[in-house]
N, C-alpha and C. Protein backbone atom coordinates (compact mmCIF):
# COMPACT_ATOMS: atom_id res chain seq x y z
N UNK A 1 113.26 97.39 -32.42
CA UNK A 1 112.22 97.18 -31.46
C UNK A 1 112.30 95.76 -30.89
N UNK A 2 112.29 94.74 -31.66
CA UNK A 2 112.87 93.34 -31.17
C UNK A 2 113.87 93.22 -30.43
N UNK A 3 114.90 94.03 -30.34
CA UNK A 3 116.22 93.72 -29.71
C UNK A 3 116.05 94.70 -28.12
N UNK A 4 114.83 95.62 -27.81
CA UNK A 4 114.91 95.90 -27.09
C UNK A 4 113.50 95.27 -26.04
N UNK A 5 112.51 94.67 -26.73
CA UNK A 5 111.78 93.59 -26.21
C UNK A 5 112.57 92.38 -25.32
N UNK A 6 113.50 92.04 -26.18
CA UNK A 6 114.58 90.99 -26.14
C UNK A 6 115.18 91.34 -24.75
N UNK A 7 115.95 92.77 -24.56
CA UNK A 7 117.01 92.80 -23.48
C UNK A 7 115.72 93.17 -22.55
N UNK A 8 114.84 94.28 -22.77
CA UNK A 8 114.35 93.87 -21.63
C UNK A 8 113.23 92.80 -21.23
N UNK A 9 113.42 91.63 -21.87
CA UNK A 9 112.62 90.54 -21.01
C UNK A 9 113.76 89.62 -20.44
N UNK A 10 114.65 90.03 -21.01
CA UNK A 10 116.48 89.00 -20.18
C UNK A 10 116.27 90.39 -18.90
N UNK A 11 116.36 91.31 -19.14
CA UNK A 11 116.47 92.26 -17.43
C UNK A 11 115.49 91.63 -16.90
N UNK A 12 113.90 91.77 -17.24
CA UNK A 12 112.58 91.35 -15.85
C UNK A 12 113.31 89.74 -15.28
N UNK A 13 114.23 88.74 -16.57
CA UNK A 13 114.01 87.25 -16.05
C UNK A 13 115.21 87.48 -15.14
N UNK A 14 115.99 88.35 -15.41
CA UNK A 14 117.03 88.87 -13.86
C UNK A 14 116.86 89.03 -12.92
N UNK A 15 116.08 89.81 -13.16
CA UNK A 15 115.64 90.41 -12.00
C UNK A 15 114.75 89.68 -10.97
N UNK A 16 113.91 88.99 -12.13
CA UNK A 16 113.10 87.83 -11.50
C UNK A 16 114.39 86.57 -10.30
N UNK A 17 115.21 86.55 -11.36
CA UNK A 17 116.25 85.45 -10.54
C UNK A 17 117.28 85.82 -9.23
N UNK A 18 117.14 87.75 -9.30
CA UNK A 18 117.85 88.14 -8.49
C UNK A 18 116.80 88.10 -7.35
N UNK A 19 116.22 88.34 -7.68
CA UNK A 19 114.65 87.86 -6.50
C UNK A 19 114.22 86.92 -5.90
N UNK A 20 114.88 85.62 -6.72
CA UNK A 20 114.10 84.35 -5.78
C UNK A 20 115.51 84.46 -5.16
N UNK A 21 116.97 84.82 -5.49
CA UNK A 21 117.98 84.17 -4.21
C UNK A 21 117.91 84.93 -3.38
N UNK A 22 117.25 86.60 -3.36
CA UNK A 22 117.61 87.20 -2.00
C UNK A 22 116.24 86.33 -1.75
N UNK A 23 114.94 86.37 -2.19
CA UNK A 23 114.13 85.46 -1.30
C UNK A 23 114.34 84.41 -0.59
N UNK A 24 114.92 83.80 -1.03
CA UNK A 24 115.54 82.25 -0.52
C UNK A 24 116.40 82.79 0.93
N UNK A 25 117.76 83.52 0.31
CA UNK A 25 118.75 84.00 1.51
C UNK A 25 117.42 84.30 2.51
N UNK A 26 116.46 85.00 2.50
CA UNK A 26 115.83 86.18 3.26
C UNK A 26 115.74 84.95 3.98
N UNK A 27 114.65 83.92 3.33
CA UNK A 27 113.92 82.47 4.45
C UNK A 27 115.00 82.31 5.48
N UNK A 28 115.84 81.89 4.71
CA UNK A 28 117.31 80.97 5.48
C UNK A 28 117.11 82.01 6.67
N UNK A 29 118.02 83.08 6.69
CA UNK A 29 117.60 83.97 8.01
C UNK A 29 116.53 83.93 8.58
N UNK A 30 115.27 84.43 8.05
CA UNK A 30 114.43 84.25 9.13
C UNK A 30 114.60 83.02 9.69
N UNK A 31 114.44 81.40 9.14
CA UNK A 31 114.47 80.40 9.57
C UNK A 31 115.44 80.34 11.09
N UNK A 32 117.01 80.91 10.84
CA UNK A 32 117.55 80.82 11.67
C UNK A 32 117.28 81.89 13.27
N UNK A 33 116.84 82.89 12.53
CA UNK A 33 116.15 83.86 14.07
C UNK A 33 114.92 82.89 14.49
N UNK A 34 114.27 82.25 14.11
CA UNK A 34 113.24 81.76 14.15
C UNK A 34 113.75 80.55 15.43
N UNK A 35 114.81 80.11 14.74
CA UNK A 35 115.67 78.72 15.81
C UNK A 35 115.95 79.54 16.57
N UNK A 36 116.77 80.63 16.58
CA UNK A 36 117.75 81.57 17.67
C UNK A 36 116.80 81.68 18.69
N UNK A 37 115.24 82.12 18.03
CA UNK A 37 114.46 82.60 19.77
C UNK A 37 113.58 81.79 20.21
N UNK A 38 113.77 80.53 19.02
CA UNK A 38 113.39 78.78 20.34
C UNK A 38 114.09 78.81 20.95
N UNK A 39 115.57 78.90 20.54
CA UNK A 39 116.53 78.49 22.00
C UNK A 39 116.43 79.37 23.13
N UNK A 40 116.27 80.37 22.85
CA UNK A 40 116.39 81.72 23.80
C UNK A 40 115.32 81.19 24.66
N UNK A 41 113.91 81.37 24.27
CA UNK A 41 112.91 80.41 24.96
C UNK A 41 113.04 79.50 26.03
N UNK A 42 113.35 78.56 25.05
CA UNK A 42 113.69 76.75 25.63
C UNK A 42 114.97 77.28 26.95
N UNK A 43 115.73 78.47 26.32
CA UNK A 43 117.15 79.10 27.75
C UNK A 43 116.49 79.55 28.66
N UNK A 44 115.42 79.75 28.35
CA UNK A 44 114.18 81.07 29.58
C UNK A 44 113.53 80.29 30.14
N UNK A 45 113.15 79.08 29.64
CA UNK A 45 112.46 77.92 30.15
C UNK A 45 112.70 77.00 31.38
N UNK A 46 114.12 76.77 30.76
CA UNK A 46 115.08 76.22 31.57
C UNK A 46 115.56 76.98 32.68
N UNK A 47 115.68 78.18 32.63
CA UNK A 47 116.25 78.59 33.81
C UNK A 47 115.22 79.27 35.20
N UNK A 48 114.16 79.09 34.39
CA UNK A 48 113.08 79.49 35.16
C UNK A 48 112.59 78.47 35.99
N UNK A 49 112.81 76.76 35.05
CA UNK A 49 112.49 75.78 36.04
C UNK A 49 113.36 75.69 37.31
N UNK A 50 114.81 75.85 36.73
CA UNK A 50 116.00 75.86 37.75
C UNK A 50 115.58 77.20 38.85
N UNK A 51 115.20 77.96 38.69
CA UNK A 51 114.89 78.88 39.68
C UNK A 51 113.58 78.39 40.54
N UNK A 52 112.70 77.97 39.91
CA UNK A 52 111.98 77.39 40.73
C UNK A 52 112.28 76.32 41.38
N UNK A 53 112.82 75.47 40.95
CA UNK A 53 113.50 74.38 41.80
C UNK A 53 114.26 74.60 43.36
N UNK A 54 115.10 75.40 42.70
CA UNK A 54 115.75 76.40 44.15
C UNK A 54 114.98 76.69 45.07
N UNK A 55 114.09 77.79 44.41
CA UNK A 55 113.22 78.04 45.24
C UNK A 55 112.23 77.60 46.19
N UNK A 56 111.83 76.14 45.63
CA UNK A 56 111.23 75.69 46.42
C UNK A 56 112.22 74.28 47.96
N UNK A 57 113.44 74.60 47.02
CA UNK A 57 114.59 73.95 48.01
C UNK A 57 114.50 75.13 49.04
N UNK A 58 114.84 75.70 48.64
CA UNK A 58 114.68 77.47 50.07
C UNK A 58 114.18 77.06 50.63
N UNK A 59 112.51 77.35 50.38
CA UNK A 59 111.56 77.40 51.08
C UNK A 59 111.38 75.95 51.96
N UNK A 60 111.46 74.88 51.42
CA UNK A 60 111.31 73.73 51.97
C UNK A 60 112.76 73.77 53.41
N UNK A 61 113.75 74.32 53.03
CA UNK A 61 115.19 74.69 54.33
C UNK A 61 114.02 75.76 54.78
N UNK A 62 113.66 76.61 54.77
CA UNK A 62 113.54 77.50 55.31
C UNK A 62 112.45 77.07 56.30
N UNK A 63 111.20 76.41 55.89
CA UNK A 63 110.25 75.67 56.77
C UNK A 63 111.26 74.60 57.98
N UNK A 64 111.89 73.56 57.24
CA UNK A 64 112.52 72.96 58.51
C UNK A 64 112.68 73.62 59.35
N UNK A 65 113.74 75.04 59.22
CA UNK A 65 114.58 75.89 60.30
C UNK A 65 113.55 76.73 61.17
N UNK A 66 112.32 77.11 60.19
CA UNK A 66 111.14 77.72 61.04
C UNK A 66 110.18 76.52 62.32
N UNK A 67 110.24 75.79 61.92
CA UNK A 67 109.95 74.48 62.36
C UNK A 67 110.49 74.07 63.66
N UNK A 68 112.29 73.76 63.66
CA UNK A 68 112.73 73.86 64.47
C UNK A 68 113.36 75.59 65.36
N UNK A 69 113.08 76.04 65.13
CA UNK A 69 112.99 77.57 65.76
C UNK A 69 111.47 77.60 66.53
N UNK A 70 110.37 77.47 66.04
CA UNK A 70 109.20 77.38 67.04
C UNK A 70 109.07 75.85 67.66
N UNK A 71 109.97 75.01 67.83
CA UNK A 71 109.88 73.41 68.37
C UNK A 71 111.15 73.81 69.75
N UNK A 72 112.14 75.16 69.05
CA UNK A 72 112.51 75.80 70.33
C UNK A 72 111.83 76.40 71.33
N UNK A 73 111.51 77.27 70.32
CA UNK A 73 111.04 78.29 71.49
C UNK A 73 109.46 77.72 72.18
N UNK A 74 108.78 76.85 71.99
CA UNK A 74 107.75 76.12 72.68
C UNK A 74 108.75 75.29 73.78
N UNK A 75 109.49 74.82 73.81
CA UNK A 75 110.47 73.85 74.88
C UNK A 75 110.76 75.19 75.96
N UNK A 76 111.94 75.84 75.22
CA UNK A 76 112.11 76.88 76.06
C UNK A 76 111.10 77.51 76.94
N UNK A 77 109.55 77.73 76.43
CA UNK A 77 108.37 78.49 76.79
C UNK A 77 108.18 77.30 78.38
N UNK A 78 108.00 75.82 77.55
CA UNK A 78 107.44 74.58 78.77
C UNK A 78 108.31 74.92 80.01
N UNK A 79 109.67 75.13 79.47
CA UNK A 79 110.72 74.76 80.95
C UNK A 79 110.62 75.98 81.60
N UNK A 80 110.50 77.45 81.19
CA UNK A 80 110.33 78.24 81.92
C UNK A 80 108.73 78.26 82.79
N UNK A 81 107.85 77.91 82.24
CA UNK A 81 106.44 77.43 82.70
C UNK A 81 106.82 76.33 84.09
N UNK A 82 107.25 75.68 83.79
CA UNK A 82 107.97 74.15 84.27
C UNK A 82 108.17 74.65 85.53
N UNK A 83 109.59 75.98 85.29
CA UNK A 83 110.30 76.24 86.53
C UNK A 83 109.18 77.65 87.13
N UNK A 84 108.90 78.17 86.33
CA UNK A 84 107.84 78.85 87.19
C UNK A 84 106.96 78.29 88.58
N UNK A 85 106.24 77.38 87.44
CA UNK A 85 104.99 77.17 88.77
C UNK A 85 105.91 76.22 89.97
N UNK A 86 107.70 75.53 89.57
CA UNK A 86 108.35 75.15 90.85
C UNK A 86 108.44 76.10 91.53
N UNK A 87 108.57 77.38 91.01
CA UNK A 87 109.15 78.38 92.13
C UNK A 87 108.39 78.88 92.83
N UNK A 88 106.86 78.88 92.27
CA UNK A 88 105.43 79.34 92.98
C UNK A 88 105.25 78.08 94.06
N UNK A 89 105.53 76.75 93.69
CA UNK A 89 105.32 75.81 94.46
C UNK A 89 105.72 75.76 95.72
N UNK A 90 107.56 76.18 95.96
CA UNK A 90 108.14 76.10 97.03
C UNK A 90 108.49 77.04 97.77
């Protein structure tokens, strides 16, 4: 009866020890998914600023060109106005 008290309290302290290293291994992994989807993040972060950045480069080209497109077509509008009322004039 002693000798089987004996082996099995050496199996539970095994088992116990096979337990804290997969526990341990387990942390380590999570720890590292844990880093993996900061970076992923901090990658989503980053590229979202860069897209906005762009974007507001677009838009800022795109205002100039709208800008000068109605700074046309108001000139164009004057000179035909311009030559109109000459042609009503003479």
């Amino acid at each position: 009866m002693i000798r089987a008290d004996h082996a099995e309290r050496a199996a539970i302290g095994l088992d116990l020890a096979v337990a804290r290293i997969l526990d341990h291994a387990h942390r380590q992994i999570e720890r590292a998914e844990i880093a993996e989807e900061a970076d992923h993040a901090h990658d989503l972060a980053g590229g979202i600023r860069q897209r906005l950045a762009l974007l507001a480069v677009r838009m800022r080209a795109s205002s100039l060109v709208l800008a000068s497109i109605a700074s046309a077509i108001l000139m164009t509008s004057l000179r035909r106005s311009a030559i109109g009322v000459a042609a009503h004039a003479g």
